[in-house]
PDB file of N, CA and C in Angstrom:
ATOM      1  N   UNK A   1      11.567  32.586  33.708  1.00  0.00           N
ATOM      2  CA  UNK A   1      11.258  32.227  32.348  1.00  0.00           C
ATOM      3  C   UNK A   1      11.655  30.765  32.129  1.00  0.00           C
ATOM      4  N   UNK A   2      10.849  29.755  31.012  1.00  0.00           N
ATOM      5  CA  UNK A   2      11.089  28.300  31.244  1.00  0.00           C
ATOM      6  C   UNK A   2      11.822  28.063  29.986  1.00  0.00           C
ATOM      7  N   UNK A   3      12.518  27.753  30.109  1.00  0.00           N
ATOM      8  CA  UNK A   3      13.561  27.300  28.431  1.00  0.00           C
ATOM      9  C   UNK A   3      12.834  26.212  27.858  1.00  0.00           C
ATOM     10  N   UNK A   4      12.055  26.573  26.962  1.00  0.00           N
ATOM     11  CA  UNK A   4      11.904  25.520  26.096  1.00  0.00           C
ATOM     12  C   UNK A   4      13.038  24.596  25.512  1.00  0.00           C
ATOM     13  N   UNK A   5      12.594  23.508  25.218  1.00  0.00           N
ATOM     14  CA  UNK A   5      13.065  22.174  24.463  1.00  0.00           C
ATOM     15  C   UNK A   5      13.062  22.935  23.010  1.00  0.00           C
ATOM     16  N   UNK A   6      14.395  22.806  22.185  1.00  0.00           N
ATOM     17  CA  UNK A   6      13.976  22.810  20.696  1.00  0.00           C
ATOM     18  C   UNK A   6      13.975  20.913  20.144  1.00  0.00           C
ATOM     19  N   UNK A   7      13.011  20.954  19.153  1.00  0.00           N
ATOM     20  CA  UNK A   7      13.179  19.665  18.760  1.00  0.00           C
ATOM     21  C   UNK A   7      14.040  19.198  17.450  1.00  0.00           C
ATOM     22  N   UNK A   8      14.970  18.210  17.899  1.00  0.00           N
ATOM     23  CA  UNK A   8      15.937  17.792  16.680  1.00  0.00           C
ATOM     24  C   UNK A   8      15.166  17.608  15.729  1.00  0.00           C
ATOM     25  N   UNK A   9      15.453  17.988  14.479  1.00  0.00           N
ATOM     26  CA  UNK A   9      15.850  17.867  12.914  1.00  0.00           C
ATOM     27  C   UNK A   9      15.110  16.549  12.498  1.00  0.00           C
ATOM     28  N   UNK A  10      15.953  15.663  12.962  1.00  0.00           N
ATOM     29  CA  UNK A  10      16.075  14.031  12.874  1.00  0.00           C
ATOM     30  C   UNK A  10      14.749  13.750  13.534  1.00  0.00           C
ATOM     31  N   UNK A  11      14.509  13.883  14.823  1.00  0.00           N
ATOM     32  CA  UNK A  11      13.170  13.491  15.407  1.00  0.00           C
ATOM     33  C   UNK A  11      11.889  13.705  14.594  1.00  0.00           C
ATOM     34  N   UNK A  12      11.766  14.967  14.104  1.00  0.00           N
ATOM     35  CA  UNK A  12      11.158  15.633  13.260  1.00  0.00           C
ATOM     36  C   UNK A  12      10.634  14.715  12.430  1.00  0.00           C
ATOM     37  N   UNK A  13      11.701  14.516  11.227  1.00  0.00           N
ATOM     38  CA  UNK A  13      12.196  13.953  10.243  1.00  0.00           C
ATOM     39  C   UNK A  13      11.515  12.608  10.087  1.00  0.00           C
ATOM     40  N   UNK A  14      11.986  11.904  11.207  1.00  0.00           N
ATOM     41  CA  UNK A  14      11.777  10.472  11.747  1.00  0.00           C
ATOM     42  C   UNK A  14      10.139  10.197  11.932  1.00  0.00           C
ATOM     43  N   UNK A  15       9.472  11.014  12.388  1.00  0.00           N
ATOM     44  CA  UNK A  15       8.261  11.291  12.545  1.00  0.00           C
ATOM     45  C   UNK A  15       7.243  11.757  11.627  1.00  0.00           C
ATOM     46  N   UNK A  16       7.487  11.947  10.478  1.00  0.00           N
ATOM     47  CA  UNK A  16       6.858  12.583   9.399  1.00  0.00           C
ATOM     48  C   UNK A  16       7.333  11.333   8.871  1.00  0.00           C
ATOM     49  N   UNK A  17       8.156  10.498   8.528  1.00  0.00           N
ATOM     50  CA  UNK A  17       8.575   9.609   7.530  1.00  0.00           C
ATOM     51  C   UNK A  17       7.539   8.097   8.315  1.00  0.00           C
ATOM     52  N   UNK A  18       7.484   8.259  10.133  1.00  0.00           N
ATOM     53  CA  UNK A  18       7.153   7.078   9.978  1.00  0.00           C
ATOM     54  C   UNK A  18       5.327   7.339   9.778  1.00  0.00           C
ATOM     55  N   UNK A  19       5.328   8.078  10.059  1.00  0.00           N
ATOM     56  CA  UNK A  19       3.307   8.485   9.855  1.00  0.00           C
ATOM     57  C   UNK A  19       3.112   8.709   8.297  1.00  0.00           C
ATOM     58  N   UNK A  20       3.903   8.648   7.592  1.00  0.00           N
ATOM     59  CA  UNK A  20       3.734   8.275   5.746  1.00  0.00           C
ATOM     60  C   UNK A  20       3.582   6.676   5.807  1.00  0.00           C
ATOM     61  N   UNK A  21       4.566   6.486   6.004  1.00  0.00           N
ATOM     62  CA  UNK A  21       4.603   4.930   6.032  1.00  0.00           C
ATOM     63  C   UNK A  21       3.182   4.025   6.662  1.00  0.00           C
ATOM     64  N   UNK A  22       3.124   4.754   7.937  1.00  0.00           N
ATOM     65  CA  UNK A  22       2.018   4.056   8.337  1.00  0.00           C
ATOM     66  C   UNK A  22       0.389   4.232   7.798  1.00  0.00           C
ATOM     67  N   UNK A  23       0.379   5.684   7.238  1.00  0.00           N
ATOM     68  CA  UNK A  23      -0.937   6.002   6.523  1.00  0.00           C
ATOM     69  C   UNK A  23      -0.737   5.024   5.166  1.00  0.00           C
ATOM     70  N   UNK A  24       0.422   5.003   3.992  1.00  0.00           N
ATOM     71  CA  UNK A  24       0.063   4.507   3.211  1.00  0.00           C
ATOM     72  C   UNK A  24       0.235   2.952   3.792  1.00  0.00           C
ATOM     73  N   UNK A  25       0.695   2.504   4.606  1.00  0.00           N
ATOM     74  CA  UNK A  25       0.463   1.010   4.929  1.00  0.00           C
ATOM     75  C   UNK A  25      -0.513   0.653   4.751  1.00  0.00           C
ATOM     76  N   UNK A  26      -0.955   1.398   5.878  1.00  0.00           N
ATOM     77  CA  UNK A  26      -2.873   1.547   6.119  1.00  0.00           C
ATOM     78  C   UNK A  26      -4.077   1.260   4.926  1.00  0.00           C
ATOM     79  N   UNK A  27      -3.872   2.267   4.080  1.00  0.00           N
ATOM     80  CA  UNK A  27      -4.403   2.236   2.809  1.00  0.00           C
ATOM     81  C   UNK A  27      -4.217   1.554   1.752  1.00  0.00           C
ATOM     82  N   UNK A  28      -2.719   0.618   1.739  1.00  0.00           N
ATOM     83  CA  UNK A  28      -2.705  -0.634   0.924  1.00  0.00           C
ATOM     84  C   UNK A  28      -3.149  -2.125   1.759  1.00  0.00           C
ATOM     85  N   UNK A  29      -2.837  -2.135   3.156  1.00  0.00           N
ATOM     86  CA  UNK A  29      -3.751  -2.861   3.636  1.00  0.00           C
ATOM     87  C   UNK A  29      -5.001  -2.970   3.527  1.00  0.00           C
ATOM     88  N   UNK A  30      -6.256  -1.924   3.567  1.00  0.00           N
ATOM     89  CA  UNK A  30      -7.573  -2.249   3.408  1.00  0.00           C
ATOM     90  C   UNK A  30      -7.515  -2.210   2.234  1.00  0.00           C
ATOM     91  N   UNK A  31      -6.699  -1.837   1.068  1.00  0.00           N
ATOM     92  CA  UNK A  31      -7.484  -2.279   0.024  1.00  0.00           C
ATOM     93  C   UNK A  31      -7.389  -3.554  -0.256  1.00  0.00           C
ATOM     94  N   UNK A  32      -6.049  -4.308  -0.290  1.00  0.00           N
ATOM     95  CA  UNK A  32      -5.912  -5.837  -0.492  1.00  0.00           C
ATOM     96  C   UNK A  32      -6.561  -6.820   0.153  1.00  0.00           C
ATOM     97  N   UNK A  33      -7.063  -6.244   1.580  1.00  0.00           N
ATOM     98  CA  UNK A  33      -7.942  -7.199   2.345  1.00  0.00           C
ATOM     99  C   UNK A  33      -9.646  -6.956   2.537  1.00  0.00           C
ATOM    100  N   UNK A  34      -9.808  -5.394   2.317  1.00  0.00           N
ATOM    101  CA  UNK A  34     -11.105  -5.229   2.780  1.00  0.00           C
ATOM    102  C   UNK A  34     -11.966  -4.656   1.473  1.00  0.00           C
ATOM    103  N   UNK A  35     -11.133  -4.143   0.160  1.00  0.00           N
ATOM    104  CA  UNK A  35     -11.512  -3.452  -0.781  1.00  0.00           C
ATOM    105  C   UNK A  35     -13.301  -4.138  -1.597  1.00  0.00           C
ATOM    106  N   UNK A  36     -14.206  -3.195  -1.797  1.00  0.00           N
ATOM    107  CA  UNK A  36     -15.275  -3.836  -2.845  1.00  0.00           C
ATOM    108  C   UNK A  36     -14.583  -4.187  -3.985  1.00  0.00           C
ATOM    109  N   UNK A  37     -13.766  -4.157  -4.411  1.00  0.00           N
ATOM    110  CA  UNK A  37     -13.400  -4.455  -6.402  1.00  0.00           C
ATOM    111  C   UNK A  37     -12.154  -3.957  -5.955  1.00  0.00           C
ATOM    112  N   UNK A  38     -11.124  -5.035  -7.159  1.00  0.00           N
ATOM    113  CA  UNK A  38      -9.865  -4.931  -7.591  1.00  0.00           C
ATOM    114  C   UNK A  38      -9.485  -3.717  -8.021  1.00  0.00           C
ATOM    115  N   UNK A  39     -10.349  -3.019  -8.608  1.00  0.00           N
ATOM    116  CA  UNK A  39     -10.257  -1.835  -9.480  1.00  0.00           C
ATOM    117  C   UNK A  39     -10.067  -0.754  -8.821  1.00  0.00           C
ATOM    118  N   UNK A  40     -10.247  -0.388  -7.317  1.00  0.00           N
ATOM    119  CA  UNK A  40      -9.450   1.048  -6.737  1.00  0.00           C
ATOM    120  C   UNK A  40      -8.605   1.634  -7.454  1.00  0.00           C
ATOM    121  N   UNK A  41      -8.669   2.858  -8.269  1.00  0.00           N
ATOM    122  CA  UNK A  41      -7.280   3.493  -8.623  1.00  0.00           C
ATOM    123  C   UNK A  41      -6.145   3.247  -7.629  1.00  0.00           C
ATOM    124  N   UNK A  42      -6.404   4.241  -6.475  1.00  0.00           N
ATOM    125  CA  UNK A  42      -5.660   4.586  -5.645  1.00  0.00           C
ATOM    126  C   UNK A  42      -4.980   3.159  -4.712  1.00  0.00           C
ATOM    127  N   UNK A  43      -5.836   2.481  -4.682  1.00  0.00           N
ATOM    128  CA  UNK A  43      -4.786   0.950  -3.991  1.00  0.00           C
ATOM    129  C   UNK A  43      -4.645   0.182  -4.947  1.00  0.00           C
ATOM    130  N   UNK A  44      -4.952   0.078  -5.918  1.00  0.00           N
ATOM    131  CA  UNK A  44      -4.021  -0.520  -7.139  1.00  0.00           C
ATOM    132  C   UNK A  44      -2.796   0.147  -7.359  1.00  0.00           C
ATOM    133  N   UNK A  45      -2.980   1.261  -7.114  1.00  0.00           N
ATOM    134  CA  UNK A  45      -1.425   2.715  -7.786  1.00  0.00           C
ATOM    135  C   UNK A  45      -0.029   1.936  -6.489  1.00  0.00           C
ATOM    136  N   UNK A  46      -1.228   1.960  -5.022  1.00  0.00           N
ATOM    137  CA  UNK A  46      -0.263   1.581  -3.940  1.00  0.00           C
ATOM    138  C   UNK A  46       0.397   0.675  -4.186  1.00  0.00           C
ATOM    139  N   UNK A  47      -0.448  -0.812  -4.345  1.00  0.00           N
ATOM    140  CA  UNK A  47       0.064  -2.361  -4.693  1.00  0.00           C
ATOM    141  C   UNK A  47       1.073  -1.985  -5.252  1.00  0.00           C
ATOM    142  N   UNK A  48       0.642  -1.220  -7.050  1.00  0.00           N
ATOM    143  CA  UNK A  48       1.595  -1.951  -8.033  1.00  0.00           C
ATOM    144  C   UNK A  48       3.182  -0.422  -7.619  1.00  0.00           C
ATOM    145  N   UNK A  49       3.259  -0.155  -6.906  1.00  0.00           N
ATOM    146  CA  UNK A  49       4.621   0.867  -6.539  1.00  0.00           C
ATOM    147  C   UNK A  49       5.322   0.155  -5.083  1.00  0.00           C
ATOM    148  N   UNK A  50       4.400  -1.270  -4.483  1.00  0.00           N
ATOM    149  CA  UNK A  50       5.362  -1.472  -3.472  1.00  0.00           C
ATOM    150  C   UNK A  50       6.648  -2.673  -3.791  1.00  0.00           C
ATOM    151  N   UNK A  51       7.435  -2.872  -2.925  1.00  0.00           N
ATOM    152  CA  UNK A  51       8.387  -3.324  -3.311  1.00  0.00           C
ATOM    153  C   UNK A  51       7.712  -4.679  -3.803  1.00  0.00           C
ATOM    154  N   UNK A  52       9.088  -5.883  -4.808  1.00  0.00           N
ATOM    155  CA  UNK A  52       8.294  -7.157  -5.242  1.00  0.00           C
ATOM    156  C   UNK A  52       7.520  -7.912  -3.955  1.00  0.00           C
ATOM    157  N   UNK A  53       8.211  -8.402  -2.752  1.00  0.00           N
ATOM    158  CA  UNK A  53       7.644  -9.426  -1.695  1.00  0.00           C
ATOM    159  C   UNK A  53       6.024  -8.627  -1.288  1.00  0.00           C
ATOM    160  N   UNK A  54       6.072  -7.612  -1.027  1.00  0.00           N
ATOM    161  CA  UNK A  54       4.709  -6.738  -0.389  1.00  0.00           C
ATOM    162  C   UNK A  54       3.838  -7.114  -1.415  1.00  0.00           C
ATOM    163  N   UNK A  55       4.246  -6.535  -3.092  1.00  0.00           N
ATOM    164  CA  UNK A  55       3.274  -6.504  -3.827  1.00  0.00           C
ATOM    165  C   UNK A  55       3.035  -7.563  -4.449  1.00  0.00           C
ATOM    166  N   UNK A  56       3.298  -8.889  -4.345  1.00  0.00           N
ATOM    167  CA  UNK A  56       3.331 -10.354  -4.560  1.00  0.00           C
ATOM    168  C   UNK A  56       2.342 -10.689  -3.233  1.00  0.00           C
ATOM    169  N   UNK A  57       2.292 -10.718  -1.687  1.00  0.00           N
ATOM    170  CA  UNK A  57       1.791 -10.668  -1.175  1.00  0.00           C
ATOM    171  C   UNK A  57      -0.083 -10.144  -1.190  1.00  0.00           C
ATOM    172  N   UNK A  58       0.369  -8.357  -1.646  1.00  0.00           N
ATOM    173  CA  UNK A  58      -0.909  -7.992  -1.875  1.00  0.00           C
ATOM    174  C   UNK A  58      -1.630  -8.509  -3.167  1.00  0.00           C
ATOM    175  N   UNK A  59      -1.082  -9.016  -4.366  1.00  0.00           N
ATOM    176  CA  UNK A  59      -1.967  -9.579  -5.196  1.00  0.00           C
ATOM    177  C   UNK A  59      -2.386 -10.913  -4.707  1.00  0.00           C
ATOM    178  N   UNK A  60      -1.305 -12.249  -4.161  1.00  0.00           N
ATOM    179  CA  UNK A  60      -1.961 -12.953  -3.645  1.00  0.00           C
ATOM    180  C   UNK A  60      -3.204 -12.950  -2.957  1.00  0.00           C
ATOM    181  N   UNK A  61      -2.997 -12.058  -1.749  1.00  0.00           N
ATOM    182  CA  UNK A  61      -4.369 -11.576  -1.086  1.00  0.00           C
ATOM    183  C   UNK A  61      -5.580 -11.006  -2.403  1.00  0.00           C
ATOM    184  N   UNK A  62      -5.337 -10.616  -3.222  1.00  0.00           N
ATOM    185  CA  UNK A  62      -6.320 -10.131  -3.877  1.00  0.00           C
ATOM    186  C   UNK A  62      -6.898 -11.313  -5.125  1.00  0.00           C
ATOM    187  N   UNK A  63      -6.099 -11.901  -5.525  1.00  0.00           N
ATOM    188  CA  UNK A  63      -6.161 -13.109  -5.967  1.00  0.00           C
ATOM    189  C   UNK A  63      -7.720 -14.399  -5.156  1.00  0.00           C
ATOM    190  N   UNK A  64      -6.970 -14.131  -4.027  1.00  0.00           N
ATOM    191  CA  UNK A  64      -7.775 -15.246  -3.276  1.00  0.00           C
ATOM    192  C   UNK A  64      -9.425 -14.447  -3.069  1.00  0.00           C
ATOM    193  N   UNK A  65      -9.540 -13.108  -2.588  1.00  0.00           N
ATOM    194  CA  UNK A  65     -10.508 -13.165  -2.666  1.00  0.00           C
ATOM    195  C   UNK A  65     -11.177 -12.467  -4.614  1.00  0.00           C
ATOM    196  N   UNK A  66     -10.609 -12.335  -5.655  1.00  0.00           N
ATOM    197  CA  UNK A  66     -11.062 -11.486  -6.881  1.00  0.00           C
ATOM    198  C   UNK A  66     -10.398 -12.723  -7.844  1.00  0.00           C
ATOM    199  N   UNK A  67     -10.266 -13.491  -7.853  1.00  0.00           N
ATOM    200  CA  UNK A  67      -9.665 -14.672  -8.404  1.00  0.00           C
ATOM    201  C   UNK A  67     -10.603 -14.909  -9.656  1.00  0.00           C
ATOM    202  N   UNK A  68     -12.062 -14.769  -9.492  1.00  0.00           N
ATOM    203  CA  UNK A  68     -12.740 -14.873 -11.309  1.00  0.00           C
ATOM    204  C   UNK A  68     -12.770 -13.553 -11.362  1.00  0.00           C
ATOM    205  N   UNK A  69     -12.192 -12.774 -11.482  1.00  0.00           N
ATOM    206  CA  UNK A  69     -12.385 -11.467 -12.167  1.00  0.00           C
ATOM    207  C   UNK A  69     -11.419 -11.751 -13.196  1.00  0.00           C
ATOM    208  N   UNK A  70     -11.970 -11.614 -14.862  1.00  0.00           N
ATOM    209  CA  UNK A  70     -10.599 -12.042 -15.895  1.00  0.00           C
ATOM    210  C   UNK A  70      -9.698 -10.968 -15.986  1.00  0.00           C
ATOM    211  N   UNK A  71      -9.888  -9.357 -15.700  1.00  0.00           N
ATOM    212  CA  UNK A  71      -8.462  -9.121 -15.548  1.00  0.00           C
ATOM    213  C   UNK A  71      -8.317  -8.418 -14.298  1.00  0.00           C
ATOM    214  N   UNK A  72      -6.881  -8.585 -13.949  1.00  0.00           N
ATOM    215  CA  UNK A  72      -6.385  -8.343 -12.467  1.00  0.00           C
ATOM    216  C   UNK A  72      -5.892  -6.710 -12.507  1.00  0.00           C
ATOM    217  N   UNK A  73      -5.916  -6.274 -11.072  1.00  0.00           N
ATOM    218  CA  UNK A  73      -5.802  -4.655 -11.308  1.00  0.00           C
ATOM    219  C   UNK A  73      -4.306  -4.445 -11.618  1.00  0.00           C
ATOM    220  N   UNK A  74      -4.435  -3.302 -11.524  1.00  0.00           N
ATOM    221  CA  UNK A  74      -2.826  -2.865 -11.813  1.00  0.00           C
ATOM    222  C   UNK A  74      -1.180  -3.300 -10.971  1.00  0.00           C
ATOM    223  N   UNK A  75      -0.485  -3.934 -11.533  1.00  0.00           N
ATOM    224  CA  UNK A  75       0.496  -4.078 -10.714  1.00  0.00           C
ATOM    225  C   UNK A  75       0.474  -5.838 -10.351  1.00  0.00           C
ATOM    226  N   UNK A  76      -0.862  -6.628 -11.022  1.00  0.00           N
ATOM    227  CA  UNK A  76      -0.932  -7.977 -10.248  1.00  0.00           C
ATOM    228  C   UNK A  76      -0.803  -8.828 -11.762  1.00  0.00           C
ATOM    229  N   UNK A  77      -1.112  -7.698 -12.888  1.00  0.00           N
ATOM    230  CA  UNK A  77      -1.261  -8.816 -14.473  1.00  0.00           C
ATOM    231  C   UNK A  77       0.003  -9.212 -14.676  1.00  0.00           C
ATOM    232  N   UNK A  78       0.346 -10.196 -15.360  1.00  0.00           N
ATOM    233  CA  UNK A  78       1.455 -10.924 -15.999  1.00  0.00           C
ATOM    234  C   UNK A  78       0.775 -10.797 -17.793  1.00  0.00           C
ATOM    235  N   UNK A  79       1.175 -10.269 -18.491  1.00  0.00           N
ATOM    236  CA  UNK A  79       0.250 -10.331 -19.896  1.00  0.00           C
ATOM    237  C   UNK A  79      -1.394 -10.437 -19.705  1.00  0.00           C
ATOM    238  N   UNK A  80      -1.721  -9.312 -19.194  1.00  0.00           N
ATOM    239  CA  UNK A  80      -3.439  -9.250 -19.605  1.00  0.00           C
ATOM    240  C   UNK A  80      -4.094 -10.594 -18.362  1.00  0.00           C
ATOM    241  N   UNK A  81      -3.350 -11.432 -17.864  1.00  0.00           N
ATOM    242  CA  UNK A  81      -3.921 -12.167 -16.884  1.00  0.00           C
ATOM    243  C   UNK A  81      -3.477 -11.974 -15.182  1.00  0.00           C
ATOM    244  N   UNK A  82      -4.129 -12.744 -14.460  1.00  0.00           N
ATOM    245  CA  UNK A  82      -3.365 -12.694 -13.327  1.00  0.00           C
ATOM    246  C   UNK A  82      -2.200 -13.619 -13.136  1.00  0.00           C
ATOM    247  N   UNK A  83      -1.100 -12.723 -12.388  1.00  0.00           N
ATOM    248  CA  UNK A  83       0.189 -13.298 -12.379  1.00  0.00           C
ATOM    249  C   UNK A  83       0.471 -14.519 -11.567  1.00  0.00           C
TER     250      UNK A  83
END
């Protein structure tokens, strides 16, 4: 009979936390770089919940390419404009 391996807790753990991370990476990356319109619910929701440097980053990026759009999506306005 072959003794299975049980797998640590932590490994587990570690592995579910980093494949979150990397799916929503994923999905705030294409939206800031590859998105049709500022207006995505769902990668606007991402942008405006990541930390300040990321989400300063991702509006920049969105800035440069949505820059005449008069208002900016969620998470990028400073009073009704872009920040």
């Amino acid at each position: 009979m072959t003794k299975q391996r049980k797998r640590h807790p932590i490994f587990i753990r570690v592995t579910f936390l980093a494949t979150v991370v990397l799916l929503i990476g994923g999905k705030w990356y294409a939206y800031v770089a590859h998105a049709d319109t500022p207006y995505d619910n769902f990668g606007a929701s991402i942008n405006a919940i990541m930390p300040g440097p990321i989400n300063r980053v991702g509006c920049d990026m969105l800035k440069k390419r949505f820059g005449t759009v008069p208002i900016p999506p969620k998470g990028c306005d400073g009073a009704g404009r872009w920040a």
